[in-house]
Protein backbone atom coordinates (compact mmCIF):
# COMPACT_ATOMS: atom_id res chain seq x y z
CA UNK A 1 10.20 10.68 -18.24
CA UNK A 2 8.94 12.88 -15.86
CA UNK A 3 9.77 13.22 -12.20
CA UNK A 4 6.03 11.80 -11.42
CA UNK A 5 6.16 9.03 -13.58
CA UNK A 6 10.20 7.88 -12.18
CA UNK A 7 8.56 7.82 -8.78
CA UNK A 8 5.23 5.63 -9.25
CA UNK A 9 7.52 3.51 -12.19
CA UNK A 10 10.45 3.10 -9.37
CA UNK A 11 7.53 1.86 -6.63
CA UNK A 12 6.11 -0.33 -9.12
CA UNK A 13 9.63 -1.78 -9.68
CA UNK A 14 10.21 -2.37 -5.78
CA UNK A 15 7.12 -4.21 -5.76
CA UNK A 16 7.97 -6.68 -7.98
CA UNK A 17 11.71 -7.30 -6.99
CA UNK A 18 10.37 -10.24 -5.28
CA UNK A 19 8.39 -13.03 -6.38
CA UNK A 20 5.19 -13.31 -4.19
CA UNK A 21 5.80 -17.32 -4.04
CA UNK A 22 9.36 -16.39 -3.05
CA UNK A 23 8.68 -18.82 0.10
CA UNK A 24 7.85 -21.73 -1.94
CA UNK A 25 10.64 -21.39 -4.85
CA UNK A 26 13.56 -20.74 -2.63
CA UNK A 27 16.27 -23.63 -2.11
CA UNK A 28 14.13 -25.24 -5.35
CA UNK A 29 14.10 -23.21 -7.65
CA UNK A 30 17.62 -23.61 -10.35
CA UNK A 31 16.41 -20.50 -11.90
CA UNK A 32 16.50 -18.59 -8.00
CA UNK A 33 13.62 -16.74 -7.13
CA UNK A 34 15.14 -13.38 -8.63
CA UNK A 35 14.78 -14.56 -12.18
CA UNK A 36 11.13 -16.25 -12.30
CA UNK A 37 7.87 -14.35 -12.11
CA UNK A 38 10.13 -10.98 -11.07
CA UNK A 39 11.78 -10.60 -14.47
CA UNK A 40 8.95 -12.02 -16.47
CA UNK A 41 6.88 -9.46 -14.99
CA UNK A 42 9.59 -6.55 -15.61
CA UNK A 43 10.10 -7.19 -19.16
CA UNK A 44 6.27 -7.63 -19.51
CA UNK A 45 6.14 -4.06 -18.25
CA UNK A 46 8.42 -2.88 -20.55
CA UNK A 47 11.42 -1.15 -18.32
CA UNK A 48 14.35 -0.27 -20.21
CA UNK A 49 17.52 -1.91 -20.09
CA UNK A 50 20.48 -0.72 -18.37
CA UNK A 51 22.88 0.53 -20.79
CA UNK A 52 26.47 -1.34 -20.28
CA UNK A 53 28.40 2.46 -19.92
CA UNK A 54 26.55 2.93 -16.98
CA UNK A 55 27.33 0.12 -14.79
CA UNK A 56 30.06 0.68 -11.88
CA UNK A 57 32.82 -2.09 -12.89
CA UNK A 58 32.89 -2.79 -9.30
CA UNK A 59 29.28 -3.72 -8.72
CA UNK A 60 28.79 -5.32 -12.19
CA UNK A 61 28.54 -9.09 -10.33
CA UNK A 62 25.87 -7.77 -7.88
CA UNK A 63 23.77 -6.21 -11.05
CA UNK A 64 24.48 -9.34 -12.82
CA UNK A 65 22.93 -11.79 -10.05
CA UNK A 66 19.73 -8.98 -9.71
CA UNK A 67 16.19 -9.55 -11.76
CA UNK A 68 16.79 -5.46 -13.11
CA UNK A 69 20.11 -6.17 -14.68
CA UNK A 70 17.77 -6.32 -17.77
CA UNK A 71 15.06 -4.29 -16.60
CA UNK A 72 15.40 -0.77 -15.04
CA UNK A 73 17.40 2.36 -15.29
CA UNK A 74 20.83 1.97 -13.21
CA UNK A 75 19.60 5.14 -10.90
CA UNK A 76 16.12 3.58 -9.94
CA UNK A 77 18.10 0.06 -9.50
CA UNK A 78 20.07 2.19 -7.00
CA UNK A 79 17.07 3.22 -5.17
CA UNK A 80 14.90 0.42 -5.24
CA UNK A 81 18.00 -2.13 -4.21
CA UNK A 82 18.68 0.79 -0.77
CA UNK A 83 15.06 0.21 -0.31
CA UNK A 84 15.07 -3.43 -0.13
CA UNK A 85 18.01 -3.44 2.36
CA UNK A 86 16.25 -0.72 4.26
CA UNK A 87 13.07 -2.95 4.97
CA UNK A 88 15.03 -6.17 5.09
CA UNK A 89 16.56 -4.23 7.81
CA UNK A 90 13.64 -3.20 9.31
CA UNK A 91 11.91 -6.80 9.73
CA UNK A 92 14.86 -8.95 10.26
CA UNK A 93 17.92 -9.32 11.86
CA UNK A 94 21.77 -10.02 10.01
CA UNK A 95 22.52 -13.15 9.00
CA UNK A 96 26.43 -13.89 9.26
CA UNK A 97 27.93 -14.82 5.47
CA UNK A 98 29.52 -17.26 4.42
CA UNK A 99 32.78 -16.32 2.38
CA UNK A 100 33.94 -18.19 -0.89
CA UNK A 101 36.18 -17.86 -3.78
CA UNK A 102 35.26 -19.63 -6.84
CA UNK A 103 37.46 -17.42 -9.49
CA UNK A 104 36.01 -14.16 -8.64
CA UNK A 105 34.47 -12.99 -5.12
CA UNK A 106 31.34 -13.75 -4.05
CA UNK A 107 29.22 -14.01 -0.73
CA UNK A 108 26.36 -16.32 0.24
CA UNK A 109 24.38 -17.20 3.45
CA UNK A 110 25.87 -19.69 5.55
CA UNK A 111 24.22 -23.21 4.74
CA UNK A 112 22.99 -23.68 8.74
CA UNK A 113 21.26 -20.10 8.02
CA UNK A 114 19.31 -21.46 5.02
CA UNK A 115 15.67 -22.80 5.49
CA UNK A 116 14.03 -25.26 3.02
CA UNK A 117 10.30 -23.85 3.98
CA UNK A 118 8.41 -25.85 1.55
CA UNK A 119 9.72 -29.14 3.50
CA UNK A 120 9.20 -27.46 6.68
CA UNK A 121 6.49 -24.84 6.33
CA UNK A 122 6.11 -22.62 10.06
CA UNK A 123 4.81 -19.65 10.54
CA UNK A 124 4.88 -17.27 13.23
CA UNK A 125 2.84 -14.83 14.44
CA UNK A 126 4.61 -11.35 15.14
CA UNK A 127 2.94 -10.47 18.66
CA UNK A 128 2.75 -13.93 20.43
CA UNK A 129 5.48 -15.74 19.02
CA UNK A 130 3.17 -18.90 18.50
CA UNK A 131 4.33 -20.85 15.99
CA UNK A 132 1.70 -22.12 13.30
CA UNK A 133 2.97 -25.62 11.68
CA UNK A 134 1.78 -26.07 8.66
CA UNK A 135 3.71 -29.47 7.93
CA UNK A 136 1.64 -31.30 10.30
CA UNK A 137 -1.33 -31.20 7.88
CA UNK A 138 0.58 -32.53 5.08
CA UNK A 139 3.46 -29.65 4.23
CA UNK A 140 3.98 -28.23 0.87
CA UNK A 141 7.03 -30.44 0.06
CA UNK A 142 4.93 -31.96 -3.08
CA UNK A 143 3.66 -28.39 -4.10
CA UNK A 144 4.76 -28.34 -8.01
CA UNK A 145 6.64 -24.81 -7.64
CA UNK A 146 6.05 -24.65 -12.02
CA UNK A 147 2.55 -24.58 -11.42
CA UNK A 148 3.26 -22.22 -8.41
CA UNK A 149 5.30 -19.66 -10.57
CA UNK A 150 2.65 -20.25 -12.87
CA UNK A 151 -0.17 -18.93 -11.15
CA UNK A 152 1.78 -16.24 -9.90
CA UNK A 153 2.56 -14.58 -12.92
CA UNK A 154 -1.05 -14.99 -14.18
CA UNK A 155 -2.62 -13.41 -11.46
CA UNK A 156 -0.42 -10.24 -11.55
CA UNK A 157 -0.61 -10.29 -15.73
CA UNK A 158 -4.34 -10.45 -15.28
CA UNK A 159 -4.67 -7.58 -13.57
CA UNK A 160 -2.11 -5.28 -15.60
CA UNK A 161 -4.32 -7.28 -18.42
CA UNK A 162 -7.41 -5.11 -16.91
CA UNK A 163 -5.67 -1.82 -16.64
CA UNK A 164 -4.95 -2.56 -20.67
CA UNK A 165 -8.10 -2.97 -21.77
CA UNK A 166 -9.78 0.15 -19.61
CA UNK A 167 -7.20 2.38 -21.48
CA UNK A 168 -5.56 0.10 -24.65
CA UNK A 169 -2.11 1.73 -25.25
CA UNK A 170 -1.56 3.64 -21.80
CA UNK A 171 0.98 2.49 -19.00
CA UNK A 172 -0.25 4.23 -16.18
CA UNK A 173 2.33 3.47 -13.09
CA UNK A 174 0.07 5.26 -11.11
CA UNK A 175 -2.69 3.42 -11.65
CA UNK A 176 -0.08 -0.01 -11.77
CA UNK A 177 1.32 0.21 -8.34
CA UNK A 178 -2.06 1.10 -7.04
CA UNK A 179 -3.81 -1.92 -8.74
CA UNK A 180 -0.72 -4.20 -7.28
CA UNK A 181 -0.92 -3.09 -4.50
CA UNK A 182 -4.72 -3.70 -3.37
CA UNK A 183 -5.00 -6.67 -5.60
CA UNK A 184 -1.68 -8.64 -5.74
CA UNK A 185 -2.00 -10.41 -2.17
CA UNK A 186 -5.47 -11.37 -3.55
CA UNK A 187 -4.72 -14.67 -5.78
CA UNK A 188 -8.14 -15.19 -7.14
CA UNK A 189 -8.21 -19.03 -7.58
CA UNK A 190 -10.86 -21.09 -9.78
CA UNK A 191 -9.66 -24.87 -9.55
CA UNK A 192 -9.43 -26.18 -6.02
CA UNK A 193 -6.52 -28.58 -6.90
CA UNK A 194 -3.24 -27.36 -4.99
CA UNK A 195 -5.55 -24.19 -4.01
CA UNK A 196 -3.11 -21.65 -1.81
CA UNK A 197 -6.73 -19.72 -0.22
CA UNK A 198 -5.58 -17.64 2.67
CA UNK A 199 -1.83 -18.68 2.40
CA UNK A 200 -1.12 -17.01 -0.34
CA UNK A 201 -1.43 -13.47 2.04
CA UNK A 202 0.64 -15.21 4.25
CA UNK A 203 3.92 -16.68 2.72
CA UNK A 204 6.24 -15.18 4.38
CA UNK A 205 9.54 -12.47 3.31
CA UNK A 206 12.13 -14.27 4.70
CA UNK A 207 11.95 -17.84 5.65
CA UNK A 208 14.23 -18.09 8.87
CA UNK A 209 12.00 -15.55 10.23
CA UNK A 210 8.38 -16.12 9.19
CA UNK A 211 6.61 -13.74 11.16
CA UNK A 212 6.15 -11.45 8.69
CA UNK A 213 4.56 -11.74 4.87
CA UNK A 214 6.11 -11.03 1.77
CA UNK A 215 3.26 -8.30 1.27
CA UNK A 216 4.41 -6.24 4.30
CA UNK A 217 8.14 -6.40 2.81
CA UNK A 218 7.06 -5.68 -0.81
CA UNK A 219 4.71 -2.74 1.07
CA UNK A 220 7.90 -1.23 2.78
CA UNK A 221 9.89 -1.24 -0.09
CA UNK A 222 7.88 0.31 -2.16
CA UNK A 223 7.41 2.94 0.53
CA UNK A 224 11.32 3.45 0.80
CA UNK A 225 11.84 3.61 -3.00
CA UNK A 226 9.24 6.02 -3.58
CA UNK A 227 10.63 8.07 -0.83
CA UNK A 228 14.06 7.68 -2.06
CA UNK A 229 12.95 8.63 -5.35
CA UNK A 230 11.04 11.70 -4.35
CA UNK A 231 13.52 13.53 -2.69
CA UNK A 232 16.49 15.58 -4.39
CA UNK A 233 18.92 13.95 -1.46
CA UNK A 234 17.42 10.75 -1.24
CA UNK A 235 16.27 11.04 2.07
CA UNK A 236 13.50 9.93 4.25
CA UNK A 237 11.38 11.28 6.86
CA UNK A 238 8.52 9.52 8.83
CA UNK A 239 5.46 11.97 9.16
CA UNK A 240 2.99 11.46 12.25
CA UNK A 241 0.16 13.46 11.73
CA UNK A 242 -3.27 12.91 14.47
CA UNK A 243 -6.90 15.02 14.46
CA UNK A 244 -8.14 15.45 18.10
CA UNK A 245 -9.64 16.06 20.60
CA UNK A 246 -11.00 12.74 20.53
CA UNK A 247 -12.31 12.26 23.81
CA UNK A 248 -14.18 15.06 24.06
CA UNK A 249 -15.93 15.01 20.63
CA UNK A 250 -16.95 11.68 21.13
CA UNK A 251 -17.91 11.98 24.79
CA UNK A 252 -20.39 14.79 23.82
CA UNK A 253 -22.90 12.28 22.03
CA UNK A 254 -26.13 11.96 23.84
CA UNK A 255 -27.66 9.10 22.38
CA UNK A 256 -26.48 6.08 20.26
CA UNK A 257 -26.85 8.11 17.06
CA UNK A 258 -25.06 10.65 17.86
CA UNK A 259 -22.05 8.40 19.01
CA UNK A 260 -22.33 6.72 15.59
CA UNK A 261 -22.37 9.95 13.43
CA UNK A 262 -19.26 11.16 15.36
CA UNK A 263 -17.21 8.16 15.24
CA UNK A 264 -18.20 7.80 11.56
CA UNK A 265 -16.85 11.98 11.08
CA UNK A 266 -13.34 11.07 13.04
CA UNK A 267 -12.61 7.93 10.20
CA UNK A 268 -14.23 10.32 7.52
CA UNK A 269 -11.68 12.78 8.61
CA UNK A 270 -8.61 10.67 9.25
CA UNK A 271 -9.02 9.46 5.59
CA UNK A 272 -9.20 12.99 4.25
CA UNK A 273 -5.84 13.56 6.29
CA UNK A 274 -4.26 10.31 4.73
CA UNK A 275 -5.40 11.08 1.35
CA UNK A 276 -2.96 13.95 0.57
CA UNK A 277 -0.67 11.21 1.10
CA UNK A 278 -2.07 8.54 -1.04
CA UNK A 279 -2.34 10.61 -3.99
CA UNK A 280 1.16 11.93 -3.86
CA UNK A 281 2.73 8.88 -2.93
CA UNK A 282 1.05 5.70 -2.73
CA UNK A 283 -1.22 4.05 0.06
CA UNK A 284 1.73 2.19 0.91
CA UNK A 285 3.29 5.26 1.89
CA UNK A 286 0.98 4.80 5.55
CA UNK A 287 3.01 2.50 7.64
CA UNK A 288 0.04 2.97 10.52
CA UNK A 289 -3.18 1.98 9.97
CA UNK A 290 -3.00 -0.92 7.44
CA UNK A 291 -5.36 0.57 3.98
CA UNK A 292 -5.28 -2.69 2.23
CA UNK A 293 -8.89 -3.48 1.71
CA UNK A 294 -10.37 -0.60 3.91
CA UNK A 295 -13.87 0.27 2.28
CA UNK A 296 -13.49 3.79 1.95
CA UNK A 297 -9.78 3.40 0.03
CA UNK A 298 -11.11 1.00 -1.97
CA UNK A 299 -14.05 3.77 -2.94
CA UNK A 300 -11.35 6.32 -3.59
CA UNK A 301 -9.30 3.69 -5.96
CA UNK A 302 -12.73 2.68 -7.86
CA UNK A 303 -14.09 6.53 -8.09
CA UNK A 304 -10.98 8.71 -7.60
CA UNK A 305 -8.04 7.11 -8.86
CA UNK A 306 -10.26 5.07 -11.74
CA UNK A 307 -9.13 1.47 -11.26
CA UNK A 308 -11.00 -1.52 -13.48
CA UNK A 309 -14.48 -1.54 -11.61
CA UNK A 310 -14.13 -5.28 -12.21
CA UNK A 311 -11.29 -5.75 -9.86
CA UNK A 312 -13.58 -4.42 -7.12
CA UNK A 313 -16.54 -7.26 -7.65
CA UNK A 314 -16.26 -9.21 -5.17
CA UNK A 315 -15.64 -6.63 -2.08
CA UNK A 316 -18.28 -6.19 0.43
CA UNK A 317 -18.72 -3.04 0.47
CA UNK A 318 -20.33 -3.42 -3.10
CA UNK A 319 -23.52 -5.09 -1.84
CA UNK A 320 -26.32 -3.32 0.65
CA UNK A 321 -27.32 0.26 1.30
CA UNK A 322 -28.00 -0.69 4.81
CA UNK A 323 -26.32 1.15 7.88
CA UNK A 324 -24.42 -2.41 7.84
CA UNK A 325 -22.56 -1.31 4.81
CA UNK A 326 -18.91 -1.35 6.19
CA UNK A 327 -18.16 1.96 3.93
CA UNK A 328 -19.98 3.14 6.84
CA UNK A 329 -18.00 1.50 9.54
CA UNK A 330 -15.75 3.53 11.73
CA UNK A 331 -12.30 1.79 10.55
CA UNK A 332 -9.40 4.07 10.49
CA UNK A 333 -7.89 5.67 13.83
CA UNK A 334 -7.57 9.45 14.30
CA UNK A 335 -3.46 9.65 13.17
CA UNK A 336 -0.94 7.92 11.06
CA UNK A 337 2.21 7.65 10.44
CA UNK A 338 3.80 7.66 7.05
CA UNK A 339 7.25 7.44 5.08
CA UNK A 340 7.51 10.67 3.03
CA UNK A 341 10.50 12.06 0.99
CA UNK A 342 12.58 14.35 4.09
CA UNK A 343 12.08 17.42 1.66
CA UNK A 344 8.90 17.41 1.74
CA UNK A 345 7.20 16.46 5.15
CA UNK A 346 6.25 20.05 6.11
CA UNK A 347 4.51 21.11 2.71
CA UNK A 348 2.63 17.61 3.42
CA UNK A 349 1.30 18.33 6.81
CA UNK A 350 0.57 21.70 5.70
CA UNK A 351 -1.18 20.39 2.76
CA UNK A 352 -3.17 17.42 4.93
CA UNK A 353 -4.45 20.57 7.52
CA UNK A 354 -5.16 22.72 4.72
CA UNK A 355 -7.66 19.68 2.86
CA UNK A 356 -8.90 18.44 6.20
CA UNK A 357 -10.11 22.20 7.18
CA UNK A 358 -11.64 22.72 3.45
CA UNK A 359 -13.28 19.41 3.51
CA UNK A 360 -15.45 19.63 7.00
CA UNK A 361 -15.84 23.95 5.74
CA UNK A 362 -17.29 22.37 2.35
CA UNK A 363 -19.30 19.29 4.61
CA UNK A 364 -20.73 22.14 7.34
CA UNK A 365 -21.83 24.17 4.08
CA UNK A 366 -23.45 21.42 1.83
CA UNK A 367 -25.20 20.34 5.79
CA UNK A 368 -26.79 23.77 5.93
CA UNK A 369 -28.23 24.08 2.84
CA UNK A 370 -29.56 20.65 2.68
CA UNK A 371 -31.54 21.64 6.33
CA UNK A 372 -32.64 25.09 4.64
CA UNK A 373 -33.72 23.32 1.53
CA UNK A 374 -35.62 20.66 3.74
CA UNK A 375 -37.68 23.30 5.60
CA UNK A 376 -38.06 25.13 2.36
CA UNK A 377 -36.77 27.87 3.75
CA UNK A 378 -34.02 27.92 0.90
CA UNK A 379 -35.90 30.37 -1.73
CA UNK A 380 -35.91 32.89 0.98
CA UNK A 381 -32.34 33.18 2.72
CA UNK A 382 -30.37 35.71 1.21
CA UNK A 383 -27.76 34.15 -1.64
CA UNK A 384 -24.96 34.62 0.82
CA UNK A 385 -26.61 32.78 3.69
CA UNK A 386 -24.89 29.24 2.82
CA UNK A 387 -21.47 30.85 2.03
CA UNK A 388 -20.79 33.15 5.45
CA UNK A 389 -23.32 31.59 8.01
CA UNK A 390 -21.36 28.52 8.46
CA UNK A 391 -17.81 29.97 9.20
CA UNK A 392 -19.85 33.01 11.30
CA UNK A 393 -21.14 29.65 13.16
CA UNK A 394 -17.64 28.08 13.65
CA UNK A 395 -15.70 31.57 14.89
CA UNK A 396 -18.22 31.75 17.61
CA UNK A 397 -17.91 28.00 18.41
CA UNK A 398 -21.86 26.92 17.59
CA UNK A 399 -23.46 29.95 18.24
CA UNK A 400 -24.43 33.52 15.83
CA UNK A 401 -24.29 36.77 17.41
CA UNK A 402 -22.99 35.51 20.90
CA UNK A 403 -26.67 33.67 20.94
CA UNK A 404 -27.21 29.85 21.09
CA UNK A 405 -28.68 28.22 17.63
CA UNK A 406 -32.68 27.91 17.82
């Protein structure tokens, strides 16, 4: 296996260490929410097992109680299970334990610290604090969680069902963790009885603190693990990484076009930057802005990456060539900040300058020679005209010869 393949393979793995209807399963579940949908959806992927040399005899309980004792390599276990404490960490506070010895040692969360969310379903939202009652209309108490679990799996195995039949025989974990990851918090749903709709984006990571999903957890882990996994130390780094002047760009425009045209650069620009990122690591990897379901990502998955065109029917962005398109809205900010392997955060904001400064040299160059070829003036510039007028242009900021453009 190469080194490319353990990293997407060890993302794809943190992504499914949790259930997605982890909220509804917990507390009812006899099977625990580790060893449902998670390990079907391991062993469907085919991970190897974990040979029994290789297991430390003093964490052989905690492998035991784990969805990957039968599914991964003990090394990406390691890094996928630091992951998962690193984002639990990140959302949540500790919960105190709750010591007991039955034969052998084991730990568990104090009862008063456990939440039965199906019988009292709350959530809350992260910036106000308001809490959203969901009980009040009914609750989920009477939600079958078989049929739950049941869904679940099918909508994941459907779309790992599409990557198979676009290339029969290949597992791509590229291609995997990018299709899970724009498509999994999507639960396409035909019957309307016991229909999730939008709640299924929104069942929270940890029910004593439901303020954040079980998508943003799955995200973060996945970001950790791949970092983890890309780096010969196993350390992290976060990369901030912004294209300006703003302001002044912007402020330049002189009519409502113009202030269109430039906003639309800035996002063109900011994905360009965030690209470098995407392809090496995952669009998880950007902790700041959000890409789930951002028109122009979803373009780059479809075109770029080569994801099922199916999966992107029913998107927006699919129907009208109008201006009202939103691939041509404005929607990403002019920085980001990412989790990249420590090792490599300076070859990755070299490489993100390096692509940002080709792309707008190749944009100002394919600009010109569309103008010259629209005045026909294109059969008689000299050959080199397209190739050395434009960076001439940009070393004398707009102008050739010291003399404003005409």
């Amino acid at each position: 296996m190469t080194i490319d393949n353990t990293l997407w393979q060890t993302k794809v793995a943190a992504r499914l260490h949790d259930p997605a209807e982890k909220a509804l399963v917990l507390l009812r579940d006899p099977e625990g929410h580790e060893k449902g949908t998670s390990r079907a959806l391991t062993r469907l992927l085919g991970y190897t097992d974990i040979a029994s040399g290789d297991v430390d005899a003093d964490n052989d309980e905690a492998l035991a109680r784990t969805v990957f004792k039968k599914g991964i390599p003990r090394a990406m276990y390691r890094d996928v299970q630091r992951a998962d404490w690193w984002a639990a960490a990140a959302d949540r506070p500790q919960w105190p334990m709750e010591e007991l010895t039955v034969g052998e040692r084991t730990f568990k969360v104090a009862s008063w610290a456990q939440v039965h969310w199906a019988g009292k379903p709350v959530l809350i939202h992260p910036l106000t604090g308001a809490q959203f009652d969901l009980g009040a209309h009914g609750g989920l108490a009477d939600t079958d969680f078989h049929d739950i679990k049941s869904r679940s799996f099918d909508h994941i195995s459907h779309l790992l069902v599409a990557l198979e039949r676009q290339a029969p025989g290949a597992q791509d974990w590229k291609k995997q963790l990018l299709t899970l990851w724009r498509f999994a918090p999507e639960l396409r749903e035909t019957d309307d009885n016991g229909r999730l709709g939008a709640l299924w984006k929104m069942l929270p990571a940890d029910t004593r603190i439901p303020d954040h999903s079980i998508w943003d957890h799955l995200d973060l882990t996945s970001a950790f693990a791949g970092a983890f996994a890309g780096d010969p130390q196993g350390e992290v780094a976060l990369l901030t990484l912004a294209i300006g002047p703003v302001q002044s760009f912007i402020a330049a425009a002189r009519k409502m076009d113009d202030l269109w045209a430039g906003s639309h650069l800035l996002a063109r620009l900011s994905w360009e930057a965030m690209r470098v990122v995407c392809e090496q690591l995952g669009p998880d990897a950007i902790l700041f802005p959000r890409l789930r379901g951002v028109p122009q990502v979803d373009l780059w998955l479809k075109d770029a990456c080569g994801l099922p065109a199916e999966l992107f029917d029913e998107c927006d962005w699919q129907n009208g060539n109008t201006d009202s398109n939103p691939l041509f809205s404005a929607a990403l900010p002019n920085r980001f900040v990412a989790v990249v392997p420590a090792s490599q955060a300076q070859t990755l904001a070299q490489e993100v300058q390096k692509q940002v400064r080709e792309w707008l040299q190749q944009l100002g160059q394919e600009v010109l020679a569309r103008l010259l070829d629209e005045a026909t003036l294109v059969s008689l510039a000299p050959r080199w005209l397209t190739s050395t007028l434009l960076p001439h242009a940009c070393a004398n900021r707009g102008s050739a010869n010291g003399k404003p453009w005409r």
